[in-house]
N, C-alpha and C. Protein backbone atom coordinates (compact mmCIF):
# COMPACT_ATOMS: atom_id res chain seq x y z
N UNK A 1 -10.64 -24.23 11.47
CA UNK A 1 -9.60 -23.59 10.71
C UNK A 1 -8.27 -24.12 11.23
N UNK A 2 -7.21 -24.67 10.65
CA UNK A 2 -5.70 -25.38 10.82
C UNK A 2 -5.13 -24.27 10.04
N UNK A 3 -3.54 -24.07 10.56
CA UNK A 3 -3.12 -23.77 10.22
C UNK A 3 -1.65 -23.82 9.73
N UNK A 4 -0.82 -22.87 9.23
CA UNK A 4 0.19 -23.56 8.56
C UNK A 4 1.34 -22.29 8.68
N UNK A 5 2.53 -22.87 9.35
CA UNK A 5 3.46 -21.36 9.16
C UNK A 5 3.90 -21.99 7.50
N UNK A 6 4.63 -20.31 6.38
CA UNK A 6 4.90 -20.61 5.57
C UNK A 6 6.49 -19.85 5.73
N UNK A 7 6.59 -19.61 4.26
CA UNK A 7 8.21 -18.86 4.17
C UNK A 7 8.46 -17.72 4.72
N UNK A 8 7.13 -16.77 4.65
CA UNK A 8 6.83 -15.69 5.32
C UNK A 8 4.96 -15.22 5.80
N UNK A 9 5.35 -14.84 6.48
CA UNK A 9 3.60 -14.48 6.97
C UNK A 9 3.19 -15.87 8.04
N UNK A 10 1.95 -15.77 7.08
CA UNK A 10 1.27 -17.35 7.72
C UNK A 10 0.37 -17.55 6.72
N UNK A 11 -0.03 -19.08 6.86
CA UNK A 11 -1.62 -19.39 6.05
C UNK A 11 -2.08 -20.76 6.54
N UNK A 12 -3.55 -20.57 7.00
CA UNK A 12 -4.86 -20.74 7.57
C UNK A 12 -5.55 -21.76 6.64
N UNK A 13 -6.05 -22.72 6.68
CA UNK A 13 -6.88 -23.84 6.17
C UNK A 13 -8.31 -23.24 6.36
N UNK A 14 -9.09 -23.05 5.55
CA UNK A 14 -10.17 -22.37 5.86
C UNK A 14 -11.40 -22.85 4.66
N UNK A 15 -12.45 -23.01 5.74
CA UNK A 15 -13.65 -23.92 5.07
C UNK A 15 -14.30 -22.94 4.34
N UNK A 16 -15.10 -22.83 3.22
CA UNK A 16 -15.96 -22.26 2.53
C UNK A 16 -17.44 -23.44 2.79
N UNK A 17 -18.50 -22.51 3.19
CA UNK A 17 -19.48 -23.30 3.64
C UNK A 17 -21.01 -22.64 2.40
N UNK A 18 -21.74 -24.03 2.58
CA UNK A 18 -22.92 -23.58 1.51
C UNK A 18 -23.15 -21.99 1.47
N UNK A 19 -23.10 -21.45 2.87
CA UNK A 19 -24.06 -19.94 3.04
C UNK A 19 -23.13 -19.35 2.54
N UNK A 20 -21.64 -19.46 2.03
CA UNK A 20 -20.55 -18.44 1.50
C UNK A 20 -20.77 -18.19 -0.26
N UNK A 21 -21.41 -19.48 -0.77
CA UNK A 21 -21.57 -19.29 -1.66
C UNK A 21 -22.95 -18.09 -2.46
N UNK A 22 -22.80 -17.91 -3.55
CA UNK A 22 -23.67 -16.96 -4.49
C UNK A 22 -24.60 -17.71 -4.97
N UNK A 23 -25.47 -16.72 -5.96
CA UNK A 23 -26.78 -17.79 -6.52
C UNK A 23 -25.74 -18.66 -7.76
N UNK A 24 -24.38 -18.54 -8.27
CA UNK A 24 -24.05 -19.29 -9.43
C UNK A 24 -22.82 -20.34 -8.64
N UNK A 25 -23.43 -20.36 -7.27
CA UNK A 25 -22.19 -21.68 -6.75
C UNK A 25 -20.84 -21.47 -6.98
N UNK A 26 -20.54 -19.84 -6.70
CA UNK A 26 -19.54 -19.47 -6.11
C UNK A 26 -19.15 -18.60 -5.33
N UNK A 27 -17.80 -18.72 -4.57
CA UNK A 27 -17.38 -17.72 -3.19
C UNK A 27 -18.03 -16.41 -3.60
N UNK A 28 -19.19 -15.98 -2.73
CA UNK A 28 -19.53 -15.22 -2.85
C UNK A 28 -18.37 -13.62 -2.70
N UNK A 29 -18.54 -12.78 -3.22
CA UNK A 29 -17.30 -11.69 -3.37
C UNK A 29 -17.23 -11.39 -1.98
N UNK A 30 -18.14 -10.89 -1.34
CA UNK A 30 -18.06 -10.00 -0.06
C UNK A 30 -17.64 -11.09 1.26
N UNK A 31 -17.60 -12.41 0.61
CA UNK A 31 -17.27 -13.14 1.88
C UNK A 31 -15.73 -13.58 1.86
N UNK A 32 -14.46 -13.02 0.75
CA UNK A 32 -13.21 -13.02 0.85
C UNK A 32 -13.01 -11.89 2.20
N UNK A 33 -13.73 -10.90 2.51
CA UNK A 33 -13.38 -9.85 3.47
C UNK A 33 -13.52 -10.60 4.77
N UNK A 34 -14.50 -11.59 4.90
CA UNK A 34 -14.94 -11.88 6.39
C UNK A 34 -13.95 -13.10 6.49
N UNK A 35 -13.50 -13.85 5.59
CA UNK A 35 -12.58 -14.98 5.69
C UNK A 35 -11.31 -14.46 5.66
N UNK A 36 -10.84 -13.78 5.59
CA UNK A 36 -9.48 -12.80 5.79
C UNK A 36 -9.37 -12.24 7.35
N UNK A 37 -10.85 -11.71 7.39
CA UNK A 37 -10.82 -11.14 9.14
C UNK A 37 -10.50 -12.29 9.69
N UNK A 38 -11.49 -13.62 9.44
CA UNK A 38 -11.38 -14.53 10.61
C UNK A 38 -9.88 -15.44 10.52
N UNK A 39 -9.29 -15.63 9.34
CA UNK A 39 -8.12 -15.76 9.45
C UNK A 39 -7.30 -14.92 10.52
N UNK A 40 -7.17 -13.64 10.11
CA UNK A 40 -5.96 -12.92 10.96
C UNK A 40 -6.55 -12.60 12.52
N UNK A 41 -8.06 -12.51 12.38
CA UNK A 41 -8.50 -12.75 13.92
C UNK A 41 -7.80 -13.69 14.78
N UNK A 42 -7.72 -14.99 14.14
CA UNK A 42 -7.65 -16.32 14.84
C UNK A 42 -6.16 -16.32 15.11
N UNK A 43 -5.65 -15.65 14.30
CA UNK A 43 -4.08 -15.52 14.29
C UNK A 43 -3.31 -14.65 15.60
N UNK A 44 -3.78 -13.35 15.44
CA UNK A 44 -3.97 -12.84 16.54
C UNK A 44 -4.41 -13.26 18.03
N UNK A 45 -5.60 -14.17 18.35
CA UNK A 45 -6.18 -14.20 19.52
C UNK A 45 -5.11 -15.43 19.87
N UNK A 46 -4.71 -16.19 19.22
CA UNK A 46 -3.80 -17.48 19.61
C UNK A 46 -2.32 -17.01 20.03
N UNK A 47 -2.57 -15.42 19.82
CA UNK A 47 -1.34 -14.72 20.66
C UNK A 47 -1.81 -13.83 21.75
N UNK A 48 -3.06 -14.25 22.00
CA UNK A 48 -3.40 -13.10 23.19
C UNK A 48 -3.69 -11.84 22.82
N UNK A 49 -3.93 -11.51 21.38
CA UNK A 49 -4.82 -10.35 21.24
C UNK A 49 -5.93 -10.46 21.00
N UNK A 50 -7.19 -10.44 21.29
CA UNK A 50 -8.43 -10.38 21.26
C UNK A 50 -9.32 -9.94 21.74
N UNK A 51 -10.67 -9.73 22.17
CA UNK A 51 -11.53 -9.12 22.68
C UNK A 51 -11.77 -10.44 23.42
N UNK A 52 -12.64 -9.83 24.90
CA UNK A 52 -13.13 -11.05 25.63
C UNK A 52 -13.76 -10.63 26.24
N UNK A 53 -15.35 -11.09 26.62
CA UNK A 53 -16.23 -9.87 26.94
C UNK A 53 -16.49 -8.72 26.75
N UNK A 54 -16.26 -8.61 25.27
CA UNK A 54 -16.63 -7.26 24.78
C UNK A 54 -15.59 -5.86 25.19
N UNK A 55 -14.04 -6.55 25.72
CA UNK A 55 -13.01 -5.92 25.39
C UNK A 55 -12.07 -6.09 25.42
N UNK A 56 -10.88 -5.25 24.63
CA UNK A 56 -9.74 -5.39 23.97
C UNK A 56 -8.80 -6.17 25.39
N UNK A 57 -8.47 -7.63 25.00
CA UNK A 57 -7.52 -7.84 26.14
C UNK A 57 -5.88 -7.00 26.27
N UNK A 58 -6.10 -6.37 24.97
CA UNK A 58 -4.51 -5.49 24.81
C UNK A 58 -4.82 -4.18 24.22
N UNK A 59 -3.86 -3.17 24.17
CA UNK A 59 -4.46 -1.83 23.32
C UNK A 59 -4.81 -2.23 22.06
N UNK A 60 -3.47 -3.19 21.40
CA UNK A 60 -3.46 -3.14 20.25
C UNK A 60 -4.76 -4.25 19.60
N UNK A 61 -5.41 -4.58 20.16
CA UNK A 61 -6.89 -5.39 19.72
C UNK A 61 -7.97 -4.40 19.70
N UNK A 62 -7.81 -2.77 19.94
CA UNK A 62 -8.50 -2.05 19.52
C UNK A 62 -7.71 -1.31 18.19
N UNK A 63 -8.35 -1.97 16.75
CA UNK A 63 -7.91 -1.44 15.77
C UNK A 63 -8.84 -1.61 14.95
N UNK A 64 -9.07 -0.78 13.38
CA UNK A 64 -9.73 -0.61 12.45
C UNK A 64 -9.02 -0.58 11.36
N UNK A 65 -10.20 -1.50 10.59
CA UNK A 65 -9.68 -1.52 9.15
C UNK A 65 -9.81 -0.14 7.98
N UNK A 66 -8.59 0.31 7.65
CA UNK A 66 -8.76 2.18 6.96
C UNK A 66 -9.03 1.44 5.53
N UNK A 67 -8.24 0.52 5.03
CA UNK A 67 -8.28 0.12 3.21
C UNK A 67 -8.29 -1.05 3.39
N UNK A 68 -9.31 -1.56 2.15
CA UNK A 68 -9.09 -3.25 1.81
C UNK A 68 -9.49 -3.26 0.41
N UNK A 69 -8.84 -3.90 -0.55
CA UNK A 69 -8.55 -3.79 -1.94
C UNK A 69 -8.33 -5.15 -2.46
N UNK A 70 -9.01 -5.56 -3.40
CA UNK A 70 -8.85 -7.54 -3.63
C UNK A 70 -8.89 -7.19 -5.11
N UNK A 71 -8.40 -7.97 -5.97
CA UNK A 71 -8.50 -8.68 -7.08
C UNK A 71 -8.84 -10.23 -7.54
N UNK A 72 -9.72 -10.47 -8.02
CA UNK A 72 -9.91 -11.68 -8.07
C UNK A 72 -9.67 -12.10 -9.41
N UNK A 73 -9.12 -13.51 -9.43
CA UNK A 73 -8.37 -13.75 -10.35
C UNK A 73 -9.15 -15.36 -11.24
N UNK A 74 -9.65 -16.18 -9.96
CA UNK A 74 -10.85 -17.60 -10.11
C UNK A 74 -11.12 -17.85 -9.77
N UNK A 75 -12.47 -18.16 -9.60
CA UNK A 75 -13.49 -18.37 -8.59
C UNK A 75 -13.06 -19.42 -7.64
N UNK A 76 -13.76 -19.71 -6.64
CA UNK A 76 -13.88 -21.00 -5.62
C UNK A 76 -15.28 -21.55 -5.77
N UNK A 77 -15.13 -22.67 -6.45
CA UNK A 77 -16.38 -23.17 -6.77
C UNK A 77 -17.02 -24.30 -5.97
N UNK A 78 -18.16 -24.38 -4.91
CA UNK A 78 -18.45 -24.56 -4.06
C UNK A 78 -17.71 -24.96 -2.53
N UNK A 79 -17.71 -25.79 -1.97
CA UNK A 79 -17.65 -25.93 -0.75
C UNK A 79 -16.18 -26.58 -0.77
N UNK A 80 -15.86 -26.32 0.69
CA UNK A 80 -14.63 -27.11 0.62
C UNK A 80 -13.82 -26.18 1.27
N UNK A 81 -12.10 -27.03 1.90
CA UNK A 81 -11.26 -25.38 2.30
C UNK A 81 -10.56 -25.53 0.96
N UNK A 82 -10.37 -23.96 1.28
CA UNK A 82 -9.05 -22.97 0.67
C UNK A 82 -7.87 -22.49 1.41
N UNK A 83 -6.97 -22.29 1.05
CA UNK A 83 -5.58 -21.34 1.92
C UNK A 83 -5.86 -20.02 1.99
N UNK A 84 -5.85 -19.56 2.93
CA UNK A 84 -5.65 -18.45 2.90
C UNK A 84 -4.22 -17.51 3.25
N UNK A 85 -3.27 -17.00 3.01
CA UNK A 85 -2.26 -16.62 3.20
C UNK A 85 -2.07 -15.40 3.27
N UNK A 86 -1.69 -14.52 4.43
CA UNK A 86 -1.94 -13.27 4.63
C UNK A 86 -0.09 -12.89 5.56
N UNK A 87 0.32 -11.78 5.37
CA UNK A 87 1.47 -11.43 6.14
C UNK A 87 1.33 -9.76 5.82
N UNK A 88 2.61 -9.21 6.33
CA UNK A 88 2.61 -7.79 6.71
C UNK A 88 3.51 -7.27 5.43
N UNK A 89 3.46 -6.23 4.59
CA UNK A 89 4.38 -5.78 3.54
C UNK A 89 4.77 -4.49 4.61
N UNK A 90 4.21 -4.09 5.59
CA UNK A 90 4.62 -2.58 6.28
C UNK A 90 4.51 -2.55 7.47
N UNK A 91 4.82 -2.34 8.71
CA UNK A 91 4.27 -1.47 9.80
C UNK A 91 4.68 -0.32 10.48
N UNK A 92 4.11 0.35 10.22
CA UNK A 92 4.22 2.08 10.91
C UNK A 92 4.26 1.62 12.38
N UNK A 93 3.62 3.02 12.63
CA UNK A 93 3.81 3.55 14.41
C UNK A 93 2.47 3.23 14.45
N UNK A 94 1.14 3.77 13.63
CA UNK A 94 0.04 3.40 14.31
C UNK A 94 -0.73 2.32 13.19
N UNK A 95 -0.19 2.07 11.90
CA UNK A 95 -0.34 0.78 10.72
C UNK A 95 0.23 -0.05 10.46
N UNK A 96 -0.96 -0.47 9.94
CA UNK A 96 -0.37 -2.23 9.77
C UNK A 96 -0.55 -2.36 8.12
N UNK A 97 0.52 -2.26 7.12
CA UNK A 97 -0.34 -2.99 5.70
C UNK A 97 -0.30 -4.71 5.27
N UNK A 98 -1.04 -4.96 5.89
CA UNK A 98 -1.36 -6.39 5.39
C UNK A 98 -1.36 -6.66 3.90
N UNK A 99 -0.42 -7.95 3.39
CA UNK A 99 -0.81 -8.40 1.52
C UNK A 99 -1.43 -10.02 2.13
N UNK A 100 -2.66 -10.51 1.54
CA UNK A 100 -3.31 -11.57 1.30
C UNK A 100 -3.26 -12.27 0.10
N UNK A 101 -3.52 -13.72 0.25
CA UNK A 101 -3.96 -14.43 -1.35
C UNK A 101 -4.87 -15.86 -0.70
N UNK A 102 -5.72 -15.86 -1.38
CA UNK A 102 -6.67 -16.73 -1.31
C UNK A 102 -6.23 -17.92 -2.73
N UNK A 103 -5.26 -19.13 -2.04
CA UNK A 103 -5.71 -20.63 -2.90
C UNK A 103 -6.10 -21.86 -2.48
N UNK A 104 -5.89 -22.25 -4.01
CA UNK A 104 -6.71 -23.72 -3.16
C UNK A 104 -5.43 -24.25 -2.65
N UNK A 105 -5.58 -25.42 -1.98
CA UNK A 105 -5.24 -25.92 -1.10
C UNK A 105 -3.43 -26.19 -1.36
N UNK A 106 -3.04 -26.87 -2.89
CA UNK A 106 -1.69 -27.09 -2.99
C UNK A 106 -1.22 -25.86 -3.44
N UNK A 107 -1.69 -24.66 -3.51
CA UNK A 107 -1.12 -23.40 -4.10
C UNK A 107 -1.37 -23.04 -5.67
N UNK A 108 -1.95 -24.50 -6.20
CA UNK A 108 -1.91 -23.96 -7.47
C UNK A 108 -2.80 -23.01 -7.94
N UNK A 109 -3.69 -23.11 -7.57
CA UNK A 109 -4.84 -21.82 -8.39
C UNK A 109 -4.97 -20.67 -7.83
N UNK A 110 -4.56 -19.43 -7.49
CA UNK A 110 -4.61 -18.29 -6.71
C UNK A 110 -6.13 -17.74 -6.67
N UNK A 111 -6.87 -17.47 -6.29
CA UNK A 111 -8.29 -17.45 -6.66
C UNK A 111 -8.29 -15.72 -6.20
N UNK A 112 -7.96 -15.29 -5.11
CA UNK A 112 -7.60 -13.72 -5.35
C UNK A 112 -6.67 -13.11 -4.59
N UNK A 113 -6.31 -11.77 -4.48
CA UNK A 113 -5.33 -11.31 -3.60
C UNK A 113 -5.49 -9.92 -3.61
N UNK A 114 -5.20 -9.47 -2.23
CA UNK A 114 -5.26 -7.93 -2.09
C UNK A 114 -4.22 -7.31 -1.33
N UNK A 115 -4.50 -6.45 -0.50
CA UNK A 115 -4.43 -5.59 0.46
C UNK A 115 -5.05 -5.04 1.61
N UNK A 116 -4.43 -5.01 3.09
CA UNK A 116 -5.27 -4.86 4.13
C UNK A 116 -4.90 -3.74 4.72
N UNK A 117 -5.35 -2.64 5.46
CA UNK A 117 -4.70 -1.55 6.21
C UNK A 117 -5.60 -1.51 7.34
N UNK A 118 -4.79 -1.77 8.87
CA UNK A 118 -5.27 -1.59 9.82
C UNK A 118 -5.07 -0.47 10.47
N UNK A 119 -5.56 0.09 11.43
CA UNK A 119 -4.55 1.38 12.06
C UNK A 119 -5.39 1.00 13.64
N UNK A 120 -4.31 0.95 14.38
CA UNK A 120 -4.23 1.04 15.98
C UNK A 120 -5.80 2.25 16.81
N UNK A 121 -6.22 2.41 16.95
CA UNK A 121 -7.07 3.67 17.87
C UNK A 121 -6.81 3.20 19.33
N UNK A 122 -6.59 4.88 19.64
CA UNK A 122 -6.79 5.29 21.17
C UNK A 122 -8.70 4.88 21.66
N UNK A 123 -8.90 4.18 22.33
CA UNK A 123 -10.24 3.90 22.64
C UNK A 123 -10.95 5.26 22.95
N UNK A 124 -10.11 6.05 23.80
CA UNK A 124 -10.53 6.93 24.23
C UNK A 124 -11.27 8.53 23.23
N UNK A 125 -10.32 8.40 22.31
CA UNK A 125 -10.15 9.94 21.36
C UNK A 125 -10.79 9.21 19.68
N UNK A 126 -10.59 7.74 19.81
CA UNK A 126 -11.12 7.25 18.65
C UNK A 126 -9.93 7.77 17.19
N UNK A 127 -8.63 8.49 17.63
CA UNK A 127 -7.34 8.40 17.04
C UNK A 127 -6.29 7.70 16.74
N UNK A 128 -5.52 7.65 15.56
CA UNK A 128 -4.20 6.62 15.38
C UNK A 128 -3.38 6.93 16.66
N UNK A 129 -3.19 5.77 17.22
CA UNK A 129 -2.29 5.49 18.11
C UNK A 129 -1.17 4.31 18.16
N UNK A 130 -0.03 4.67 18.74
CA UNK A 130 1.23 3.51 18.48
C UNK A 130 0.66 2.25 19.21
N UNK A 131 1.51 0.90 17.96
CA UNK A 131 1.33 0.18 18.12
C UNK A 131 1.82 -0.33 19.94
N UNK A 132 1.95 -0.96 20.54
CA UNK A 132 2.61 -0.94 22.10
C UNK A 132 4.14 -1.93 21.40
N UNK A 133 4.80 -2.33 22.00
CA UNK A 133 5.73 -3.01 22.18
C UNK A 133 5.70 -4.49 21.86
N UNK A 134 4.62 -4.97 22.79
CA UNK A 134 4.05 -6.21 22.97
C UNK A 134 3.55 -6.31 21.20
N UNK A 135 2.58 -5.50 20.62
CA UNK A 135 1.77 -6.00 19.55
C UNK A 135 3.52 -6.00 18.62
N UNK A 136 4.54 -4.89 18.44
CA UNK A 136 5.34 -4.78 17.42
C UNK A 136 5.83 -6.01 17.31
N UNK A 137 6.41 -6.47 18.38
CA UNK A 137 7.22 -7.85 18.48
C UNK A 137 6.60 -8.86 17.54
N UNK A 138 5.02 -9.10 18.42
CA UNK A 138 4.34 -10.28 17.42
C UNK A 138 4.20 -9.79 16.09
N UNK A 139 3.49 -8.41 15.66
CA UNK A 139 3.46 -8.14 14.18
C UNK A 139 4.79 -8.31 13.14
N UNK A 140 6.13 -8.19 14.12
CA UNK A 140 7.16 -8.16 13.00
C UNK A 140 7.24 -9.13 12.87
N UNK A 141 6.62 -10.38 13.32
CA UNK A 141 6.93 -11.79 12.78
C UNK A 141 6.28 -12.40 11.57
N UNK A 142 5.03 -11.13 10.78
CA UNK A 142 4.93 -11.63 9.72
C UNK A 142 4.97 -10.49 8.65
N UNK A 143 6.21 -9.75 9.02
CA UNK A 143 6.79 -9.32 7.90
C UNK A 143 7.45 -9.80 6.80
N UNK A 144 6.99 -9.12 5.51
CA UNK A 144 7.76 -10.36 4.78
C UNK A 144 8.46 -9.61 4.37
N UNK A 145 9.85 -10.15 4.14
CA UNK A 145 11.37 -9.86 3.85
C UNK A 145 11.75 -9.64 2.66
């Protein structure tokens, strides 16, 4: 996965592989959710938030996804990368609302786009908890304006 800063947010070069596809040789639906995670995963851990050995190297890498909402607009028809482009429309005290769009590669075909909602948890109580300091800084950098 390469990636790419844009005007706002970010967006990710990202392979679609045989196993992503459906029985009619296209992006299978449920695999826009896991190519979105691993986008903003990768985005994240290249700032030092991530899990490593099975835990959060920061508070804010213990978080859960509350809403995720897509529209799809044209398929991705077999293999190959796509863009993926994801940034922040919000962040609260303990949320994050992520907006996404999945195209091909020069922007022209939008193939879909949604909405992401993360929310922070206390490990401990399994409750919304504030983002720390450290995560706000990096998250406000892909707010879009």
């Amino acid at each position: 996965m390469t990636a790419a800063t844009v005007e706002y947010g970010y967006a990710a070069r990202v392979p679609v592989h045989f196993d992503d596809l459906d029985a009619l040789g296209v992006l299978h639906n449920a695999r826009y959710a896991v190519l979105i995670e691993r986008a903003m995963i990768n985005w994240w851990a290249e700032r030092g938030v991530s899990f490593a050995g099975g835990r959060p190297t920061t508070p804010d890498a213990f978080n859960v996804v509350r809403e995720y909402a897509i529209t799809f607009h044209a398929p991705v028809r077999g293999t190959g990368d796509i863009a993926v482009h994801f940034w922040l429309d919000r962040l609260g005290s303990s949320s994050a609302a992520y907006g996404f769009r999945f195209t091909s590669l020069d922007g022209a075909t939008v193939h879909a786009e949604g909405r992401r909602v993360n929310v922070r948890l206390d490990p401990a109580t399994m409750r919304p908890a504030p983002w720390t300091d450290e995560g706000r800084k990096l998250a406000e950098t892909l707010l879009r304006g």
